[in-house]
PDB file of N, CA and C in Angstrom:
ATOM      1  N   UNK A   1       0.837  -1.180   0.000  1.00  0.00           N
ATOM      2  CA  UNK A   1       0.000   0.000   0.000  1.00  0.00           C
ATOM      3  C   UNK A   1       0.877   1.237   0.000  1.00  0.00           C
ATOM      4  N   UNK A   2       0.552   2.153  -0.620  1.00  0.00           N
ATOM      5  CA  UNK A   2       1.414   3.609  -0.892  1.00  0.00           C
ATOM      6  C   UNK A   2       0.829   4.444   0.009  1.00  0.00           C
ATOM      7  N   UNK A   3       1.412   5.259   0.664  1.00  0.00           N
ATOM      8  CA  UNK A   3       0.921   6.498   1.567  1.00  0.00           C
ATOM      9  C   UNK A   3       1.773   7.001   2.074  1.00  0.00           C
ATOM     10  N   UNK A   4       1.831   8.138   1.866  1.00  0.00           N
ATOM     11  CA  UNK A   4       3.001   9.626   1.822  1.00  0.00           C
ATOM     12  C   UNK A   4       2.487   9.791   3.840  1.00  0.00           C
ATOM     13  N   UNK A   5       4.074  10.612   3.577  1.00  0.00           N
ATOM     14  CA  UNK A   5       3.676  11.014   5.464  1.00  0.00           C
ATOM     15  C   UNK A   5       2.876  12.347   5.635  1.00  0.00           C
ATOM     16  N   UNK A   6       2.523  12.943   4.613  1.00  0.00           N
ATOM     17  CA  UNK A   6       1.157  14.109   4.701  1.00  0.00           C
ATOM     18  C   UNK A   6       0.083  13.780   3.688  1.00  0.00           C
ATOM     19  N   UNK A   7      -0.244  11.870   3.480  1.00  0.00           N
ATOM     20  CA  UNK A   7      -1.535  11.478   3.178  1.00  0.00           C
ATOM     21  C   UNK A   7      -2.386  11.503   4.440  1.00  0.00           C
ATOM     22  N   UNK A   8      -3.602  12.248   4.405  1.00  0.00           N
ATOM     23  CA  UNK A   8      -4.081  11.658   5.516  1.00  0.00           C
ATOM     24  C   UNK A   8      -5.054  10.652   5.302  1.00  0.00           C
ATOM     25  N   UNK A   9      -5.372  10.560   6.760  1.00  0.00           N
ATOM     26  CA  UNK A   9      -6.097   9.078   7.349  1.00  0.00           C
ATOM     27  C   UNK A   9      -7.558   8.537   6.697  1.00  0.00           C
ATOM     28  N   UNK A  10      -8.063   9.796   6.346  1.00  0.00           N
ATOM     29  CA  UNK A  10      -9.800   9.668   6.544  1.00  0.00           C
ATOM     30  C   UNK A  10      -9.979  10.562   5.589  1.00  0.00           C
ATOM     31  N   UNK A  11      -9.648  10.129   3.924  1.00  0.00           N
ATOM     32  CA  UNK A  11      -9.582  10.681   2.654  1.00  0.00           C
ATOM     33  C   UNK A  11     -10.961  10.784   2.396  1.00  0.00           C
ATOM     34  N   UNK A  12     -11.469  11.597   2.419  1.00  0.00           N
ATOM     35  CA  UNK A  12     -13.193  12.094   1.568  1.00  0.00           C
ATOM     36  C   UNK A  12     -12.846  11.975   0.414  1.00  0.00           C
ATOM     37  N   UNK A  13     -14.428  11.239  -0.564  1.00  0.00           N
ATOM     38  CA  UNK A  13     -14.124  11.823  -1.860  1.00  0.00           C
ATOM     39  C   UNK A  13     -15.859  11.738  -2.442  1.00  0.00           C
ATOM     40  N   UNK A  14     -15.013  12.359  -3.469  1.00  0.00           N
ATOM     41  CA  UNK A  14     -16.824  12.446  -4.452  1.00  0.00           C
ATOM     42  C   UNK A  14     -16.718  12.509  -5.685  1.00  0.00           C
ATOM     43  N   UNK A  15     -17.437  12.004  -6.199  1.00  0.00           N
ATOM     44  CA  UNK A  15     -17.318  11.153  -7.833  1.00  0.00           C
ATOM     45  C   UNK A  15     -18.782  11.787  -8.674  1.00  0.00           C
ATOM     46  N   UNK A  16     -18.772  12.322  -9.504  1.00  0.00           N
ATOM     47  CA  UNK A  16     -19.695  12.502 -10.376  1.00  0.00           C
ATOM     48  C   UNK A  16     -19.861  12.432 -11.588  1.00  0.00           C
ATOM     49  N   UNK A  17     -21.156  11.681 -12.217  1.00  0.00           N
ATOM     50  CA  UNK A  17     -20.427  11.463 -13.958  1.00  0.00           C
ATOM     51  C   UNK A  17     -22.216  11.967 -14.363  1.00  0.00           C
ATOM     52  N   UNK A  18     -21.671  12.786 -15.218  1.00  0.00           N
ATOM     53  CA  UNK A  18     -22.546  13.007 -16.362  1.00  0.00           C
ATOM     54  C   UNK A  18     -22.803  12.799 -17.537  1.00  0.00           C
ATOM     55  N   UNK A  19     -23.877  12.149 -17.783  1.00  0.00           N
ATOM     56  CA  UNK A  19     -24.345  12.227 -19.319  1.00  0.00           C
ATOM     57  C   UNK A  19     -24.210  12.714 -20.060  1.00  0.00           C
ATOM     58  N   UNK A  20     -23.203  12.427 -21.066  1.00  0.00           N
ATOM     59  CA  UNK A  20     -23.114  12.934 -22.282  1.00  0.00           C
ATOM     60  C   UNK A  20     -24.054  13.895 -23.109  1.00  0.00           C
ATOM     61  N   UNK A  21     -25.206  13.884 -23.721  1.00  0.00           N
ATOM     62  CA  UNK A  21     -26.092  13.910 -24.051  1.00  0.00           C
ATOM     63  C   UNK A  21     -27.137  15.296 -23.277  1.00  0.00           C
ATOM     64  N   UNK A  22     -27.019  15.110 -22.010  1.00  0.00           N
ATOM     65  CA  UNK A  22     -27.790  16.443 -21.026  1.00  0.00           C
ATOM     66  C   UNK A  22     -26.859  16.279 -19.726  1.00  0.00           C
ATOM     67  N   UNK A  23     -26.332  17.678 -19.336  1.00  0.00           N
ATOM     68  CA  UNK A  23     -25.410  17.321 -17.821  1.00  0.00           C
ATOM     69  C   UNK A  23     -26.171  17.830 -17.053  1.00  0.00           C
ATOM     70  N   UNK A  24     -27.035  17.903 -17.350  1.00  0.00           N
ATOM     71  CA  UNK A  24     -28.815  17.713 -16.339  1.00  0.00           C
ATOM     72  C   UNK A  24     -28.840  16.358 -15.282  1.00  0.00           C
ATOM     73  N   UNK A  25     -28.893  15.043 -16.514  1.00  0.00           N
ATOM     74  CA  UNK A  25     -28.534  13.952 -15.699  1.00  0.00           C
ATOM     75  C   UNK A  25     -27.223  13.480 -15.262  1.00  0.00           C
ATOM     76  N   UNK A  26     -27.343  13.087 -13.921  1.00  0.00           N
ATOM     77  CA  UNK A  26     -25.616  12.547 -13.681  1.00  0.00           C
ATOM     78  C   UNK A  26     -26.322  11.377 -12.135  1.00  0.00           C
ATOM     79  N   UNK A  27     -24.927  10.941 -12.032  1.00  0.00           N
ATOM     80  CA  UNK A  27     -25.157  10.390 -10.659  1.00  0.00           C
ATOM     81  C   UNK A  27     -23.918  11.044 -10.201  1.00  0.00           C
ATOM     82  N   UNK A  28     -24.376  11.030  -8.426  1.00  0.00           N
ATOM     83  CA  UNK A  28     -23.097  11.357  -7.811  1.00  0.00           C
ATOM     84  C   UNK A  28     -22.853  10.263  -6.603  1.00  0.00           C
ATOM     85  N   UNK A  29     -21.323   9.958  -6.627  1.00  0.00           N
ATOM     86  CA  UNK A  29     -21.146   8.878  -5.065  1.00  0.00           C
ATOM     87  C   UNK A  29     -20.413   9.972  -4.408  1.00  0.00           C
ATOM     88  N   UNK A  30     -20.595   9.174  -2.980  1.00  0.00           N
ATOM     89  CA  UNK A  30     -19.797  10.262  -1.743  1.00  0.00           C
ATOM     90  C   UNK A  30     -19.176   9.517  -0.855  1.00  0.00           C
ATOM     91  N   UNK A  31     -18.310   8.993  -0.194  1.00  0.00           N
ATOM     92  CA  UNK A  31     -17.979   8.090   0.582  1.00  0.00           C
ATOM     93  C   UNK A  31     -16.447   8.377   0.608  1.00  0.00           C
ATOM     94  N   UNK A  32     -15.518   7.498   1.819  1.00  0.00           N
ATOM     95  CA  UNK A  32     -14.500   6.984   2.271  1.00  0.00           C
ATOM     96  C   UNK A  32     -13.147   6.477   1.360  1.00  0.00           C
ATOM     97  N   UNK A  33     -12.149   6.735   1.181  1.00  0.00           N
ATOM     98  CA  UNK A  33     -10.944   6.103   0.406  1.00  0.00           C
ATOM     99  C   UNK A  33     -10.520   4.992   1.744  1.00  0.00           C
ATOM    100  N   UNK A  34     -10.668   4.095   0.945  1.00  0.00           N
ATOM    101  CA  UNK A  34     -10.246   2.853   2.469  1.00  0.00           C
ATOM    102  C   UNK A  34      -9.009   1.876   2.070  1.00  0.00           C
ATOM    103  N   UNK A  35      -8.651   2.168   0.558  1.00  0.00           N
ATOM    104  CA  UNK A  35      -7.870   1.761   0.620  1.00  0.00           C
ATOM    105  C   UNK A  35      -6.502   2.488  -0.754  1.00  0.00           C
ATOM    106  N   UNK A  36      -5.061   2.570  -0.687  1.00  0.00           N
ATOM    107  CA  UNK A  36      -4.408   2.805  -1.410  1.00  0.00           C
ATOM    108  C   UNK A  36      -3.535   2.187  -2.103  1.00  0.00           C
ATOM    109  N   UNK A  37      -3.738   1.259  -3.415  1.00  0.00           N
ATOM    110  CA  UNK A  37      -2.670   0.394  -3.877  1.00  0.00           C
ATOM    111  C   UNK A  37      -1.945   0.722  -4.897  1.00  0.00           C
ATOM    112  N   UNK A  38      -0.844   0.644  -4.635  1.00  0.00           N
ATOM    113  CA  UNK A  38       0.134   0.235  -6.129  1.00  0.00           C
ATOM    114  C   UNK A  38      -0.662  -0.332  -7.474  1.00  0.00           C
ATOM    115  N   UNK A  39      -0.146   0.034  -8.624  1.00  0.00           N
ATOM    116  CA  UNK A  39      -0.850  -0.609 -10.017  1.00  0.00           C
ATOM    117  C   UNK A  39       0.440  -1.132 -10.431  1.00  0.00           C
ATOM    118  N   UNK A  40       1.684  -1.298 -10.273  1.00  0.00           N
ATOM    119  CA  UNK A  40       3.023  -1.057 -10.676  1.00  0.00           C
ATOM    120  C   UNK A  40       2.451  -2.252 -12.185  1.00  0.00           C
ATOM    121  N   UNK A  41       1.718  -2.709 -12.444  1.00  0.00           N
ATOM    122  CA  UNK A  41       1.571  -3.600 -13.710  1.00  0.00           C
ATOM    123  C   UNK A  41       0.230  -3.122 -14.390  1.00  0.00           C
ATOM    124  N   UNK A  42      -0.248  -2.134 -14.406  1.00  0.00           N
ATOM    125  CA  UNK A  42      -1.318  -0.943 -15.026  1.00  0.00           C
ATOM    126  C   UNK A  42      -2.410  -1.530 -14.728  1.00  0.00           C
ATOM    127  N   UNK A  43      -2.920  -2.610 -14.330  1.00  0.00           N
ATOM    128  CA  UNK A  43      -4.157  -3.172 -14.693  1.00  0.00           C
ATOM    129  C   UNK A  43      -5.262  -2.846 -14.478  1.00  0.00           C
ATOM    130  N   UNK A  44      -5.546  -1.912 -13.450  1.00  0.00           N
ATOM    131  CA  UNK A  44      -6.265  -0.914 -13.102  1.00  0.00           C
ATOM    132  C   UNK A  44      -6.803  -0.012 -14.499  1.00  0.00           C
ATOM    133  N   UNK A  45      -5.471   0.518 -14.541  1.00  0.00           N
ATOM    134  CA  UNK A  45      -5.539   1.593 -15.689  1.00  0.00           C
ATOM    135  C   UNK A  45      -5.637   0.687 -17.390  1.00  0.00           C
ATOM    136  N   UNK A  46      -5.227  -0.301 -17.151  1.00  0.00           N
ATOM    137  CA  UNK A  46      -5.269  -0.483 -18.040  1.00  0.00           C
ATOM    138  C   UNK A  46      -7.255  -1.052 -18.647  1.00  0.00           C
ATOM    139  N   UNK A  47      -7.728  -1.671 -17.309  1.00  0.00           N
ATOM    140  CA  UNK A  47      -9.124  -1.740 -17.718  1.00  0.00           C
ATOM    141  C   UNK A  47     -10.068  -0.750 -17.881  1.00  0.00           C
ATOM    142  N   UNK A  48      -9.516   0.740 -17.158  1.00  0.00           N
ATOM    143  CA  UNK A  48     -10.413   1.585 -17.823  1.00  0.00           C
ATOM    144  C   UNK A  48     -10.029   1.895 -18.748  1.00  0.00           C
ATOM    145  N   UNK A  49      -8.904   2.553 -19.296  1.00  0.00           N
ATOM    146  CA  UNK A  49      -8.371   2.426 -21.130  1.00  0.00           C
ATOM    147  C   UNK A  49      -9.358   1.554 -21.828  1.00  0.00           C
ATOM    148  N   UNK A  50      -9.363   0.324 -21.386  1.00  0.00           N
ATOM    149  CA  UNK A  50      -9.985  -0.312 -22.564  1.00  0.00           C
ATOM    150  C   UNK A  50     -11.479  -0.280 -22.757  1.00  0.00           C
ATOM    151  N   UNK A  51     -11.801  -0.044 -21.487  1.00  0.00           N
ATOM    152  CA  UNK A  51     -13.545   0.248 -21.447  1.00  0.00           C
ATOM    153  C   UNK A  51     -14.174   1.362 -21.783  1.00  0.00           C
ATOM    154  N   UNK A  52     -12.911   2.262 -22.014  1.00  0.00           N
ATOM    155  CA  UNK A  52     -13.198   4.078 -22.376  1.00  0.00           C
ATOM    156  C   UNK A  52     -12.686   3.937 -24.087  1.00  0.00           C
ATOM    157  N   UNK A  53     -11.454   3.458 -24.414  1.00  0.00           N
ATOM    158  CA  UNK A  53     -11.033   3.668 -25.326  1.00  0.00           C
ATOM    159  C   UNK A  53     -10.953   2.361 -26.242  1.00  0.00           C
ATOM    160  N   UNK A  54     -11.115   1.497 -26.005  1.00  0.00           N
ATOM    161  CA  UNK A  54     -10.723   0.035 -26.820  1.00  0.00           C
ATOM    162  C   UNK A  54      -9.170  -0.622 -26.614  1.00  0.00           C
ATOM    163  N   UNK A  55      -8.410   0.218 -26.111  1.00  0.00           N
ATOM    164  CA  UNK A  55      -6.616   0.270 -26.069  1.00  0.00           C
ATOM    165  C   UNK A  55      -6.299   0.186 -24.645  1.00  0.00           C
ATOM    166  N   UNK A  56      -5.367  -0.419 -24.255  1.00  0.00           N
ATOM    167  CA  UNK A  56      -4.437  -0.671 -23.086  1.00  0.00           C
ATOM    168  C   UNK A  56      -4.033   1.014 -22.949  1.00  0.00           C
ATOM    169  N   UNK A  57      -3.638   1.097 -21.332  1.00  0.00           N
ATOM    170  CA  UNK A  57      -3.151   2.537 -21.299  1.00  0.00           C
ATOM    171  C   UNK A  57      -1.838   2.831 -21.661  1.00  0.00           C
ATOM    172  N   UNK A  58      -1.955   4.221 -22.449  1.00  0.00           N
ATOM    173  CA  UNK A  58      -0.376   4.248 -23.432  1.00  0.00           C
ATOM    174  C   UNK A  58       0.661   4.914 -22.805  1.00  0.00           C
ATOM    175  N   UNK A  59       0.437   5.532 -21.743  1.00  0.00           N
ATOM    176  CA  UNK A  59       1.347   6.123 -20.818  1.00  0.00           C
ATOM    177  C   UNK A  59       1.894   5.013 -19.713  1.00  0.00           C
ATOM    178  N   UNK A  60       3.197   4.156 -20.198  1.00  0.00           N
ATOM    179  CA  UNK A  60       3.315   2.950 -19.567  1.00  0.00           C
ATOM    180  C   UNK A  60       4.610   3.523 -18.507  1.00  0.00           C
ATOM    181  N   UNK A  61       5.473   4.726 -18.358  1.00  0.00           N
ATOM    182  CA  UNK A  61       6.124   4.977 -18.006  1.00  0.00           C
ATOM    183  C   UNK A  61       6.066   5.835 -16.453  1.00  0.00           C
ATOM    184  N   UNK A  62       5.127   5.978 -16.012  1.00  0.00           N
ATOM    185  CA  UNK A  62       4.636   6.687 -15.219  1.00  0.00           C
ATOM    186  C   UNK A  62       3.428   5.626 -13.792  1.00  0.00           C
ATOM    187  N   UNK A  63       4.498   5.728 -12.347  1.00  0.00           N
ATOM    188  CA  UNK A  63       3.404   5.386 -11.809  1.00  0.00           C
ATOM    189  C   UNK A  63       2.652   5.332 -11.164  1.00  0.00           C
ATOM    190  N   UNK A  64       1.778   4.875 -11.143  1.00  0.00           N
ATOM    191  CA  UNK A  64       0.036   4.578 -10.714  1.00  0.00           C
ATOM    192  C   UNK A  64      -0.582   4.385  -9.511  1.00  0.00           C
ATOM    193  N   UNK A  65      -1.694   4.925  -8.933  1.00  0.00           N
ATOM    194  CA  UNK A  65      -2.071   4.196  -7.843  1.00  0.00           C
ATOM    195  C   UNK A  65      -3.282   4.026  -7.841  1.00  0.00           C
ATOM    196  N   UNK A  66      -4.085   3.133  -7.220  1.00  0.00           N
ATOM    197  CA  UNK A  66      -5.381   2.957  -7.008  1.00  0.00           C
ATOM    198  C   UNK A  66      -6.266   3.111  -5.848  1.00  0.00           C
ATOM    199  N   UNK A  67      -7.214   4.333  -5.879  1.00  0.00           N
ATOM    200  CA  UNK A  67      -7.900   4.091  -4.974  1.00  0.00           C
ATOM    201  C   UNK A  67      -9.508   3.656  -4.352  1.00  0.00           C
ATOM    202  N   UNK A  68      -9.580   3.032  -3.275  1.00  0.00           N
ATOM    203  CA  UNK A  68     -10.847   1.954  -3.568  1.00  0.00           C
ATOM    204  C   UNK A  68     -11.748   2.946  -2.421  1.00  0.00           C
ATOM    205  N   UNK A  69     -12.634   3.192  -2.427  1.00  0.00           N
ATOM    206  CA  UNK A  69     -13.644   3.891  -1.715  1.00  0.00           C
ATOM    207  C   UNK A  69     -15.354   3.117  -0.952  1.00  0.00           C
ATOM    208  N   UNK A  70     -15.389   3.146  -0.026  1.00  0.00           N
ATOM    209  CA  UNK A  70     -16.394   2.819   0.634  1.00  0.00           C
ATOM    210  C   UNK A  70     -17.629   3.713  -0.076  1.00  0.00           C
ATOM    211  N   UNK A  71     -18.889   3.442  -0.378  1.00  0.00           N
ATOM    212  CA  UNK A  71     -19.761   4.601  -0.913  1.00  0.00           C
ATOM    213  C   UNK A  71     -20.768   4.957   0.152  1.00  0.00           C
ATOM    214  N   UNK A  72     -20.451   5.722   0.831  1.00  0.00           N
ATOM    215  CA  UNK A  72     -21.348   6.194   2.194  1.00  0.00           C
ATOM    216  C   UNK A  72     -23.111   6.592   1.530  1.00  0.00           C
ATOM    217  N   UNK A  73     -22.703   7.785   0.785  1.00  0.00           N
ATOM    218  CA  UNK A  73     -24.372   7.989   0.076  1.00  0.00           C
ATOM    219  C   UNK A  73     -24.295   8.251  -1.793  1.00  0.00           C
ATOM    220  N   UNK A  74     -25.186   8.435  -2.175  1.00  0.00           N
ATOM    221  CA  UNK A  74     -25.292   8.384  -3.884  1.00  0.00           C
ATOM    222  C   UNK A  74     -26.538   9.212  -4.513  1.00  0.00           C
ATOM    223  N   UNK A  75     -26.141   9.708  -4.923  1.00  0.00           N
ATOM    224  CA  UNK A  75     -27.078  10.479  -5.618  1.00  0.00           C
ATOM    225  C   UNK A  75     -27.360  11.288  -7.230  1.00  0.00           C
ATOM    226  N   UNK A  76     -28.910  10.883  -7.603  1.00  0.00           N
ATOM    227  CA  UNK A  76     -29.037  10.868  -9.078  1.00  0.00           C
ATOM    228  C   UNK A  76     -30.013  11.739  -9.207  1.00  0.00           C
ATOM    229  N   UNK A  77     -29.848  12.127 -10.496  1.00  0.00           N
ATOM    230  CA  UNK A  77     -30.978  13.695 -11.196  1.00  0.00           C
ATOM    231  C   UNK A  77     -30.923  12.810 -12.631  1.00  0.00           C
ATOM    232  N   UNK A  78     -32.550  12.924 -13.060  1.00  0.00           N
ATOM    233  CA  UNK A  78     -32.259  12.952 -14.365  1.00  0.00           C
ATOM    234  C   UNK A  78     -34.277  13.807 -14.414  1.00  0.00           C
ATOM    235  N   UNK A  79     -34.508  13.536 -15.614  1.00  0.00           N
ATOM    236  CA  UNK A  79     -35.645  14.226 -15.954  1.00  0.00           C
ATOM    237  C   UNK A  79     -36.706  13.867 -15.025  1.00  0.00           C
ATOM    238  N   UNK A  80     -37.076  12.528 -14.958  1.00  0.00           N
ATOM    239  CA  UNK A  80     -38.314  11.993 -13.778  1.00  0.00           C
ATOM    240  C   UNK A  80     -37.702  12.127 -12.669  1.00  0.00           C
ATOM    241  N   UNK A  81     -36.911  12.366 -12.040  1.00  0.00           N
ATOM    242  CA  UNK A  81     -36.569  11.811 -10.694  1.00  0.00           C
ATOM    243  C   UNK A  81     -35.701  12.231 -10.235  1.00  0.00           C
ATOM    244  N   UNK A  82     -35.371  12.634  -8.962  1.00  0.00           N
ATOM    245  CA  UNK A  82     -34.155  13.204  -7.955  1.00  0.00           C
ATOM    246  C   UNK A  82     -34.470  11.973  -6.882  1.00  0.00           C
ATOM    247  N   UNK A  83     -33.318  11.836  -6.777  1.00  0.00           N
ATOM    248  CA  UNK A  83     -32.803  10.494  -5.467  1.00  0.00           C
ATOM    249  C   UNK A  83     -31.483  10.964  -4.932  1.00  0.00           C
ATOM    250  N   UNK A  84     -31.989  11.139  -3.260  1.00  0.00           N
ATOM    251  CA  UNK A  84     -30.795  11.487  -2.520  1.00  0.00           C
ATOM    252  C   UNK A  84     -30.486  10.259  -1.486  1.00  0.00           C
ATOM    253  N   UNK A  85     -29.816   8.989  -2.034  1.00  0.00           N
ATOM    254  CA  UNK A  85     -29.959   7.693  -1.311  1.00  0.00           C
ATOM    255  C   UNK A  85     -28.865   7.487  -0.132  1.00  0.00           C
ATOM    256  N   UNK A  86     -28.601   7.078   1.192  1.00  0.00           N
ATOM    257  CA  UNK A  86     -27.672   6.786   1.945  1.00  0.00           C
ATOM    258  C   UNK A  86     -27.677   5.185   1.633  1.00  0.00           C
ATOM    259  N   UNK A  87     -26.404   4.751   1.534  1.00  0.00           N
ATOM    260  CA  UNK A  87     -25.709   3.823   0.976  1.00  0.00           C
ATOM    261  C   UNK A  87     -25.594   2.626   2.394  1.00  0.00           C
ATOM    262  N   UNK A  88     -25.923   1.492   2.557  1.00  0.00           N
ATOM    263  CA  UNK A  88     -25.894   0.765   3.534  1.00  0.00           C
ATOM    264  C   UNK A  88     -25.305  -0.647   3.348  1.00  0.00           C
TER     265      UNK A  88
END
């Protein structure tokens, strides 16, 4: 596991992706970084490359880390519906 001596302990984060199409709709997560790993063999990166782009990631020289997040709450907008859900 990687962690600098001014990472701290109890990393917040928040993730939001919008729709292409209208950034009206999106979902958002909110939760915990619980964990920090090494990729030192891309595979991480390399499965979103391929799920975004069709290609392995091309920046092979540079490295990586992964982080895994607990999702405390989540929340979505689109035309019918607003949902402000806590995550259990």
């Amino acid at each position: 596991m990687w962690r600098s001596e001014s990472t701290p302990t109890d990393v917040r984060v928040s993730l939001t992706v919008l729709a292409t199409e209208d950034w009206y709709t999106h979902v958002s997560l909110l939760g915990r970084v619980t964990e920090l790993l090494d990729d030192p063999s891309l595979s991480d990166m390399d499965r979103l490359a391929r799920h975004h782009t069709g290609a392995p990631y091309h920046m092979r020289d540079r490295d990586r880390v992964s982080a895994w997040i607990d999702v405390d709450r989540w929340h979505c907008w689109d035309a019918a519906e607003n949902r402000d859900v806590p995550h259990h």
